[in-house]
PDB file of N, CA and C in Angstrom:
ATOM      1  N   UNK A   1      17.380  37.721 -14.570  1.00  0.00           N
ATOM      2  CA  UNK A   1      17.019  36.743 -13.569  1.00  0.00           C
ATOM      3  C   UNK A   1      17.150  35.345 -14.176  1.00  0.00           C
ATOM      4  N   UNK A   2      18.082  34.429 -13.351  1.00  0.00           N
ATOM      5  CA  UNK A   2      18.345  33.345 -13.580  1.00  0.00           C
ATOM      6  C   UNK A   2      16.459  32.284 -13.777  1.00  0.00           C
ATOM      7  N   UNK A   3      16.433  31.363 -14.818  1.00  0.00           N
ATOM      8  CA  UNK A   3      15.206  30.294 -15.055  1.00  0.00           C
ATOM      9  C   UNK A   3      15.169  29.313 -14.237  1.00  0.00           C
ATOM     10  N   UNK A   4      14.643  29.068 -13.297  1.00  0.00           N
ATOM     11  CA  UNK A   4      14.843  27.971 -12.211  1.00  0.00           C
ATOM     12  C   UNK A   4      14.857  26.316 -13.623  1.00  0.00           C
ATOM     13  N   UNK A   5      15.375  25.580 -13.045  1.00  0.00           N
ATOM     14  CA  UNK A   5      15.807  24.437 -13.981  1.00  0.00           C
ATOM     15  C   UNK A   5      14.544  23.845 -13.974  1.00  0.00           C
ATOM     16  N   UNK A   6      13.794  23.294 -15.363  1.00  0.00           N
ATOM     17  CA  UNK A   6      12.814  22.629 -15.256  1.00  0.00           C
ATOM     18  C   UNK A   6      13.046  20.884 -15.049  1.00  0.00           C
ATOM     19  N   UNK A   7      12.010  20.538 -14.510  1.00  0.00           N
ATOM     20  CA  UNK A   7      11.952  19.103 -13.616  1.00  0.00           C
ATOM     21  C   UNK A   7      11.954  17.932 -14.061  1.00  0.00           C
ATOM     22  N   UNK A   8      12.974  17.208 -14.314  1.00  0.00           N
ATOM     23  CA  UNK A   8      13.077  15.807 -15.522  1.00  0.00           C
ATOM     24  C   UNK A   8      12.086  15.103 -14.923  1.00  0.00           C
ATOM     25  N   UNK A   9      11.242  15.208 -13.979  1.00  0.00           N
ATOM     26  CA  UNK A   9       9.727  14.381 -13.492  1.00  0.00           C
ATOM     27  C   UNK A   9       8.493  14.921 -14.087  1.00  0.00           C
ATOM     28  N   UNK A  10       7.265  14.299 -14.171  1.00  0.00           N
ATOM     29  CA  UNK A  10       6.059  15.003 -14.677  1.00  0.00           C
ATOM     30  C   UNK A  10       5.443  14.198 -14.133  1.00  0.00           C
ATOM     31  N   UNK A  11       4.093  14.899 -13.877  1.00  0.00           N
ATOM     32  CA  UNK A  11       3.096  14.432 -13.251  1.00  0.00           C
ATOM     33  C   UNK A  11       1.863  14.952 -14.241  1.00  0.00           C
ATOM     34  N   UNK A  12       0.920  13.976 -13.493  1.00  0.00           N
ATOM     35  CA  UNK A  12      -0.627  13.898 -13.803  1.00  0.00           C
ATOM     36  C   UNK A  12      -1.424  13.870 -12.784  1.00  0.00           C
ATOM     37  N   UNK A  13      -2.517  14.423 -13.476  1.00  0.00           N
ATOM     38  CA  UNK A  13      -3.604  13.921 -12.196  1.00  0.00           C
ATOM     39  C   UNK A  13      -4.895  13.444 -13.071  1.00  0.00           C
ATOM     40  N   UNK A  14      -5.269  12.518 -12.673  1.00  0.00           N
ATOM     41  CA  UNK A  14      -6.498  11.426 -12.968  1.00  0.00           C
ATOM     42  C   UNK A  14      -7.283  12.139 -12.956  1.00  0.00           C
ATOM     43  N   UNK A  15      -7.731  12.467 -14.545  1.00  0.00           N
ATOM     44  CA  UNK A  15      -9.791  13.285 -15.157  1.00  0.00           C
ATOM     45  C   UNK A  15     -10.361  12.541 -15.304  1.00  0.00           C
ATOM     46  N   UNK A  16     -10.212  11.344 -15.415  1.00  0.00           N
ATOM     47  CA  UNK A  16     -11.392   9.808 -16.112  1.00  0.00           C
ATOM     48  C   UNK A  16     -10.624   8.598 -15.307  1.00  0.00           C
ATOM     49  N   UNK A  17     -11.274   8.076 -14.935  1.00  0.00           N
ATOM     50  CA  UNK A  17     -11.027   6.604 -14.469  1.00  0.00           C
ATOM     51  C   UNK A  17     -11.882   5.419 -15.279  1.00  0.00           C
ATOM     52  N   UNK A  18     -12.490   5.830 -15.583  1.00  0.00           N
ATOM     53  CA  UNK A  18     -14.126   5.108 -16.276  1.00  0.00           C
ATOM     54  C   UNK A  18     -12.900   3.664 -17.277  1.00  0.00           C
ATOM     55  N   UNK A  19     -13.715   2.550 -16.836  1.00  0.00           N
ATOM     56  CA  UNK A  19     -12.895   1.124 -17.104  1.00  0.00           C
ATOM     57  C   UNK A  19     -11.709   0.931 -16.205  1.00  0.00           C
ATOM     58  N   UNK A  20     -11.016   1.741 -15.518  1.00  0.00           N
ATOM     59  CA  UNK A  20      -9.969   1.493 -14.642  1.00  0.00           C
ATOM     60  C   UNK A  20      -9.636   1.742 -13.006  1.00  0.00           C
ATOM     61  N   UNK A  21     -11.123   1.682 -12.527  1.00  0.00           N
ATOM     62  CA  UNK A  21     -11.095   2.339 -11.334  1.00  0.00           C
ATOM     63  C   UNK A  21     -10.648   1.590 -10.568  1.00  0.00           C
ATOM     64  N   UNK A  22      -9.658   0.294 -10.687  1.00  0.00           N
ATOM     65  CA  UNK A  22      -9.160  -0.777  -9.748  1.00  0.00           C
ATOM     66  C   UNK A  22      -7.924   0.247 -10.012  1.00  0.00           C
ATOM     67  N   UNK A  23      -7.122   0.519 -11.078  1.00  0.00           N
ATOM     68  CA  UNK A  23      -6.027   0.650 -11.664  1.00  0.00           C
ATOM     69  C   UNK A  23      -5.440   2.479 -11.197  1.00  0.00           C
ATOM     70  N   UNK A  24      -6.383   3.439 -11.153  1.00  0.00           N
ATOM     71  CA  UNK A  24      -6.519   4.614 -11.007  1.00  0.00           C
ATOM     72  C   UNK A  24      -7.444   5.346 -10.445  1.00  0.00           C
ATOM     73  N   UNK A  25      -7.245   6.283  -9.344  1.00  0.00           N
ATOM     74  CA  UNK A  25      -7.906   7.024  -8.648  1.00  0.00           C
ATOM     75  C   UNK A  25      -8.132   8.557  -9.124  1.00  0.00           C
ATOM     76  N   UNK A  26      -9.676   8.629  -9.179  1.00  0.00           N
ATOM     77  CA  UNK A  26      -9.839   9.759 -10.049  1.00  0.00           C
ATOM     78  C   UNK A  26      -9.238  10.935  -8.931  1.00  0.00           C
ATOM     79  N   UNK A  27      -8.823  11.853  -9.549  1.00  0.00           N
ATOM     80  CA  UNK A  27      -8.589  13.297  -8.920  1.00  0.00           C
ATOM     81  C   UNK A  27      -6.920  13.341  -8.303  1.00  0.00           C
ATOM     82  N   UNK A  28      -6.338  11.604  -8.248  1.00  0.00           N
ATOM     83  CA  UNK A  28      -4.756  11.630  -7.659  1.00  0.00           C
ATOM     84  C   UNK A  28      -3.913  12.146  -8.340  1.00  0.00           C
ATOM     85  N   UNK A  29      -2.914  12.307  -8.295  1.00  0.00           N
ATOM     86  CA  UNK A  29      -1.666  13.189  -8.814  1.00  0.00           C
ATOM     87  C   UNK A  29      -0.713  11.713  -8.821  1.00  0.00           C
ATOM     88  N   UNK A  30      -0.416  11.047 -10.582  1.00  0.00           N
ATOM     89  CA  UNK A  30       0.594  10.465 -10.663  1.00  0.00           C
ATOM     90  C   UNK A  30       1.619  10.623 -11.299  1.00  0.00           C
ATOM     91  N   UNK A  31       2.611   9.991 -11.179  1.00  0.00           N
ATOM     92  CA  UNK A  31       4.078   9.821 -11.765  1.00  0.00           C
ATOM     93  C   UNK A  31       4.069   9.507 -13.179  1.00  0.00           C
ATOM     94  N   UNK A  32       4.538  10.220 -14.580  1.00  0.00           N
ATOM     95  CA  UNK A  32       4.609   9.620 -15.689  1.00  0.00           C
ATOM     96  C   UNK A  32       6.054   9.977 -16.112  1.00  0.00           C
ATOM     97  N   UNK A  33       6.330   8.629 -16.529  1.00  0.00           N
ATOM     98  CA  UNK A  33       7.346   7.722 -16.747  1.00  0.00           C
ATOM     99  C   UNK A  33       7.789   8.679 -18.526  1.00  0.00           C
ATOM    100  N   UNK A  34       8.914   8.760 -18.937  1.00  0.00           N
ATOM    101  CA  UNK A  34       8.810   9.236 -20.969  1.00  0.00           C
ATOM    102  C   UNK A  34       8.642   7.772 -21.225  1.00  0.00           C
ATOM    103  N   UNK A  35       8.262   8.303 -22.524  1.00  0.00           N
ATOM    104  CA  UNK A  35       7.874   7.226 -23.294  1.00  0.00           C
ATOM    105  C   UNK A  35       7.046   7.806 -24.575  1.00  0.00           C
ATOM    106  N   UNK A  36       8.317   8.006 -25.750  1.00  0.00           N
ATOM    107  CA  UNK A  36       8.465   8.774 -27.100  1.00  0.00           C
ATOM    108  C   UNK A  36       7.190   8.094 -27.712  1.00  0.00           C
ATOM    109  N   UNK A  37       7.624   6.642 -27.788  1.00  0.00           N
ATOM    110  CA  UNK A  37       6.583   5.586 -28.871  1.00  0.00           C
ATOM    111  C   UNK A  37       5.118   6.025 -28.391  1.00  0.00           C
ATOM    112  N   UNK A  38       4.602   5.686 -26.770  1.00  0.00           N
ATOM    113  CA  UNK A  38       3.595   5.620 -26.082  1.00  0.00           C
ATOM    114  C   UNK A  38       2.930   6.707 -26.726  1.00  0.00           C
ATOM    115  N   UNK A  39       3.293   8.092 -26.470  1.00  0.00           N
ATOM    116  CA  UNK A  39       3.127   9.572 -27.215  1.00  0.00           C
ATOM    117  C   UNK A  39       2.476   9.654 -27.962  1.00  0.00           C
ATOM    118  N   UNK A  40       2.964   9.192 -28.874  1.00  0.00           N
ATOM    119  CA  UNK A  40       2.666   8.885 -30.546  1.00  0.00           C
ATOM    120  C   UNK A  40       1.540   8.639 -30.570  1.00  0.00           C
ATOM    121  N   UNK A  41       1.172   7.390 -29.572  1.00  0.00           N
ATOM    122  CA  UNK A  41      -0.171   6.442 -30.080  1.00  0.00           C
ATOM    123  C   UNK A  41      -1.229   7.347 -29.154  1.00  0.00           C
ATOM    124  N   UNK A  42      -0.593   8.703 -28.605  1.00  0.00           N
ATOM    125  CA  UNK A  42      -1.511   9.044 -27.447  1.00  0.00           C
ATOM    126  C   UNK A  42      -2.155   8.509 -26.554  1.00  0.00           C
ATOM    127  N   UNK A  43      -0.804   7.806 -25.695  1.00  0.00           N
ATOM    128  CA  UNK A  43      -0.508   7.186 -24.454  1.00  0.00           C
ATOM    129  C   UNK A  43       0.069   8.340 -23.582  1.00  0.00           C
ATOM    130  N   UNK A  44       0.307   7.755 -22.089  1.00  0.00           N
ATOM    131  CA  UNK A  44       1.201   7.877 -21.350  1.00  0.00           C
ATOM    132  C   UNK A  44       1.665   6.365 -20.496  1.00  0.00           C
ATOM    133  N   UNK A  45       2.734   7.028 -20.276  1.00  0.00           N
ATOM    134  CA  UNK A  45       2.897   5.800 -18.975  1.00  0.00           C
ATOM    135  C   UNK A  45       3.447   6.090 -18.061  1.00  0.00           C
ATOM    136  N   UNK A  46       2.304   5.468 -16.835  1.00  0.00           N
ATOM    137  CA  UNK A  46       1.744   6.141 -15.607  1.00  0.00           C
ATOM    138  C   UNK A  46       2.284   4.804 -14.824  1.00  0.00           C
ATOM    139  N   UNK A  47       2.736   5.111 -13.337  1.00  0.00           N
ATOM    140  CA  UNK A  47       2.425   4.318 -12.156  1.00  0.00           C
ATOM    141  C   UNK A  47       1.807   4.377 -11.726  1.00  0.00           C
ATOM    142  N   UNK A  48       1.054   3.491 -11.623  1.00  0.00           N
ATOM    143  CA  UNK A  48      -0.438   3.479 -11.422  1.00  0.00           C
ATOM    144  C   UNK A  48      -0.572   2.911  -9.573  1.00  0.00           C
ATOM    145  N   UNK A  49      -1.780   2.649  -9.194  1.00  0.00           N
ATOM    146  CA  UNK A  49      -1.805   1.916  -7.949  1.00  0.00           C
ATOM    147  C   UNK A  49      -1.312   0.662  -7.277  1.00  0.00           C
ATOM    148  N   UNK A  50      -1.012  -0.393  -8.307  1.00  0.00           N
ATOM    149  CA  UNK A  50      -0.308  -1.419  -8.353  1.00  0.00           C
ATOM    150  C   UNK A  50       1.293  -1.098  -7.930  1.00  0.00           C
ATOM    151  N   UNK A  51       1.806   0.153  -8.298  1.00  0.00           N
ATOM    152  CA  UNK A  51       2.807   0.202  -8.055  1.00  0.00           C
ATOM    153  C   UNK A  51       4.074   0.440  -9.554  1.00  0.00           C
ATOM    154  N   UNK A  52       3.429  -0.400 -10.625  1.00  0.00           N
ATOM    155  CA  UNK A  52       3.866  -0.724 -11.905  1.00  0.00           C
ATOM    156  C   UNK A  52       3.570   0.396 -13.014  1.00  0.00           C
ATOM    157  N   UNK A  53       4.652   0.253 -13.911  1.00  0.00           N
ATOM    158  CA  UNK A  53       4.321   1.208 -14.806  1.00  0.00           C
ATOM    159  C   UNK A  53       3.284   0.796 -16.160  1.00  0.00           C
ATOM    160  N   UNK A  54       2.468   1.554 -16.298  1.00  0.00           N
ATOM    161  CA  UNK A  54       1.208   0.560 -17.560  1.00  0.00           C
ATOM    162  C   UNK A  54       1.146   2.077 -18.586  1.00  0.00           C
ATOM    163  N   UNK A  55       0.634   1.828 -19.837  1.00  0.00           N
ATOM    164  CA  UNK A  55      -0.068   2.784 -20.853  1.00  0.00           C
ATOM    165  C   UNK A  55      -1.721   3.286 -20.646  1.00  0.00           C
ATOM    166  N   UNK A  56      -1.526   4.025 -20.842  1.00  0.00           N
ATOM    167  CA  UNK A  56      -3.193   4.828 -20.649  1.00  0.00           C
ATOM    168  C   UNK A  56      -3.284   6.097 -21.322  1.00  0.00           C
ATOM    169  N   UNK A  57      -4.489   5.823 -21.816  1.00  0.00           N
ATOM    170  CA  UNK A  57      -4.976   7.013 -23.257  1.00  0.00           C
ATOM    171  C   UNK A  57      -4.511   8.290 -22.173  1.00  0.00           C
ATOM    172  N   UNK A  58      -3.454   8.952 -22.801  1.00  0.00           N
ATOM    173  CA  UNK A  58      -3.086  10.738 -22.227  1.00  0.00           C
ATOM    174  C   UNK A  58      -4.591  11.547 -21.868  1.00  0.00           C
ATOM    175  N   UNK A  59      -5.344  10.841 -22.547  1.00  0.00           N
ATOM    176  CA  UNK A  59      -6.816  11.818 -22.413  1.00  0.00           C
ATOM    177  C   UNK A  59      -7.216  12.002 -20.978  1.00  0.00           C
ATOM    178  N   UNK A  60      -7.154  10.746 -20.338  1.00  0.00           N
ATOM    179  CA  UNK A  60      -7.157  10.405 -19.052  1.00  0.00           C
ATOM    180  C   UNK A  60      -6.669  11.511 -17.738  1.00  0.00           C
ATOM    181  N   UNK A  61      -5.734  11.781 -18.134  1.00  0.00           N
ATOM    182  CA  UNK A  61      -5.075  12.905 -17.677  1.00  0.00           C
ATOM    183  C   UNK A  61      -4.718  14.263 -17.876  1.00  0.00           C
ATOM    184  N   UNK A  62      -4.478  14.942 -16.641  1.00  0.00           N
ATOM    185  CA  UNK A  62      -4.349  16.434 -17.173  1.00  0.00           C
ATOM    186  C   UNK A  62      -2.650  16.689 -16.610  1.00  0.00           C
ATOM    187  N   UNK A  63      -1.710  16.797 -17.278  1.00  0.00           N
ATOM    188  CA  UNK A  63      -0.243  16.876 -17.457  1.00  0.00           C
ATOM    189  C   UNK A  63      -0.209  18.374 -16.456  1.00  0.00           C
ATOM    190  N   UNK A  64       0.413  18.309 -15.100  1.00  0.00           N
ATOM    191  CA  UNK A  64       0.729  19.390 -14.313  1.00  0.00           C
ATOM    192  C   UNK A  64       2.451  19.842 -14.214  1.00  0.00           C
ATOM    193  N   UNK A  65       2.024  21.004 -13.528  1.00  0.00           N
ATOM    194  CA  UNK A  65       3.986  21.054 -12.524  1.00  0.00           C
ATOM    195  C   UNK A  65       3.807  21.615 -11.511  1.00  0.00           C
ATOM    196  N   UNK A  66       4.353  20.407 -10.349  1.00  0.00           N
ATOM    197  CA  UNK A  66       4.062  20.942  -9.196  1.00  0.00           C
ATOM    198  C   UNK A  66       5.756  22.040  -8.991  1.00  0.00           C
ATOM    199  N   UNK A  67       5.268  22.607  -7.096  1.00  0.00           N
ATOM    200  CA  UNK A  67       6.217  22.795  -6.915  1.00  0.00           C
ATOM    201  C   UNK A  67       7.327  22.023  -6.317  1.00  0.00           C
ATOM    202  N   UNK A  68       8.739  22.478  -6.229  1.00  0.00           N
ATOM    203  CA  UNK A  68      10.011  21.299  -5.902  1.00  0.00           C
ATOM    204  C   UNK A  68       9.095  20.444  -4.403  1.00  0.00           C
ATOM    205  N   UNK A  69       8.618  21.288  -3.580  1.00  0.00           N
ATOM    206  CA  UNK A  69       8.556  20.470  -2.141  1.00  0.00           C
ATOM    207  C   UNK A  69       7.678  19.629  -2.462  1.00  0.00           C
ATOM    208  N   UNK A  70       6.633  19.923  -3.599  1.00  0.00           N
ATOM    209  CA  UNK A  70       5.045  18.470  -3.659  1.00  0.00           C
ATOM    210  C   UNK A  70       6.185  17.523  -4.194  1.00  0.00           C
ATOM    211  N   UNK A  71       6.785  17.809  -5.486  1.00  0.00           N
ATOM    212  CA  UNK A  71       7.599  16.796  -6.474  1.00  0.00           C
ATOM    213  C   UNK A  71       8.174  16.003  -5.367  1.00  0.00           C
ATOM    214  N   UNK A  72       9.154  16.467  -4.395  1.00  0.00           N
ATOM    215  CA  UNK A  72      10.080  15.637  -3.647  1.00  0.00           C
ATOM    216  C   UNK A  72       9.071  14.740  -2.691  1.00  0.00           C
ATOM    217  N   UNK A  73       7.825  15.301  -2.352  1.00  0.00           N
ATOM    218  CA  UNK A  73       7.048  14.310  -1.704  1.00  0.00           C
ATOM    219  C   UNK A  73       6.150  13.307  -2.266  1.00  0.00           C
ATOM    220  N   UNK A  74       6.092  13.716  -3.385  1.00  0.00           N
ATOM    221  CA  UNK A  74       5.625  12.711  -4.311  1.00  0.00           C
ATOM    222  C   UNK A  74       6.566  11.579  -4.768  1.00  0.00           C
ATOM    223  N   UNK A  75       8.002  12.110  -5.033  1.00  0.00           N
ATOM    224  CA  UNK A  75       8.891  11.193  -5.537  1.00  0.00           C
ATOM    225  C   UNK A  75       9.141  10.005  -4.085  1.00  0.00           C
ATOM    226  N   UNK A  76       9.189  10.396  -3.108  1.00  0.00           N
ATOM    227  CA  UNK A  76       9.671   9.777  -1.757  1.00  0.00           C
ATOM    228  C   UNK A  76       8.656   8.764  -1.564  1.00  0.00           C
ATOM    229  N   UNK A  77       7.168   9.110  -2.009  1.00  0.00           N
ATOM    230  CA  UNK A  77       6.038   7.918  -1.962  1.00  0.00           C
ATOM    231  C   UNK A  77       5.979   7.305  -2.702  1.00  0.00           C
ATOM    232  N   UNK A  78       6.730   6.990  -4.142  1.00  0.00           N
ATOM    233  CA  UNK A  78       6.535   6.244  -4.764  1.00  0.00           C
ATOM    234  C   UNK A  78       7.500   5.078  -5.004  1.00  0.00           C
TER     235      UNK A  78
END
């Protein structure tokens, strides 16, 4: 049986907001951007509510995979 292709997108969803609750909504499902260096320092980088891409401690988040139909509706809202 053929491996369905995994998804050059990744998502998160917001565990802590605590200092950023203008910036991030606890419990949402966002878009993270690669970013090798960010990694390192145990970052991510997230589009956040602004619209913009920013760094935020990975702790913050819990790294998911949706399925293709959430991904494509997620990608279309952002």
């Amino acid at each position: 049986m053929k491996q369905p292709k995994k998804s050059q997108w990744q998502f998160g969803v917001c565990v802590d907001n605590t200092r950023y609750r203008a910036s991030l909504e606890l419990h949402k499902i966002y878009r993270v951007l690669p970013d090798e260096d960010a990694a390192q320092d145990g970052d991510l980088r997230i589009i956040d509510e602004s619209g913009e891409d920013y760094l935020y401690p990975a702790a913050r988040f819990a790294i998911i995979e949706v399925p293709k139909a959430v991904e494509r509706a997620l990608l279309k809202a952002s």
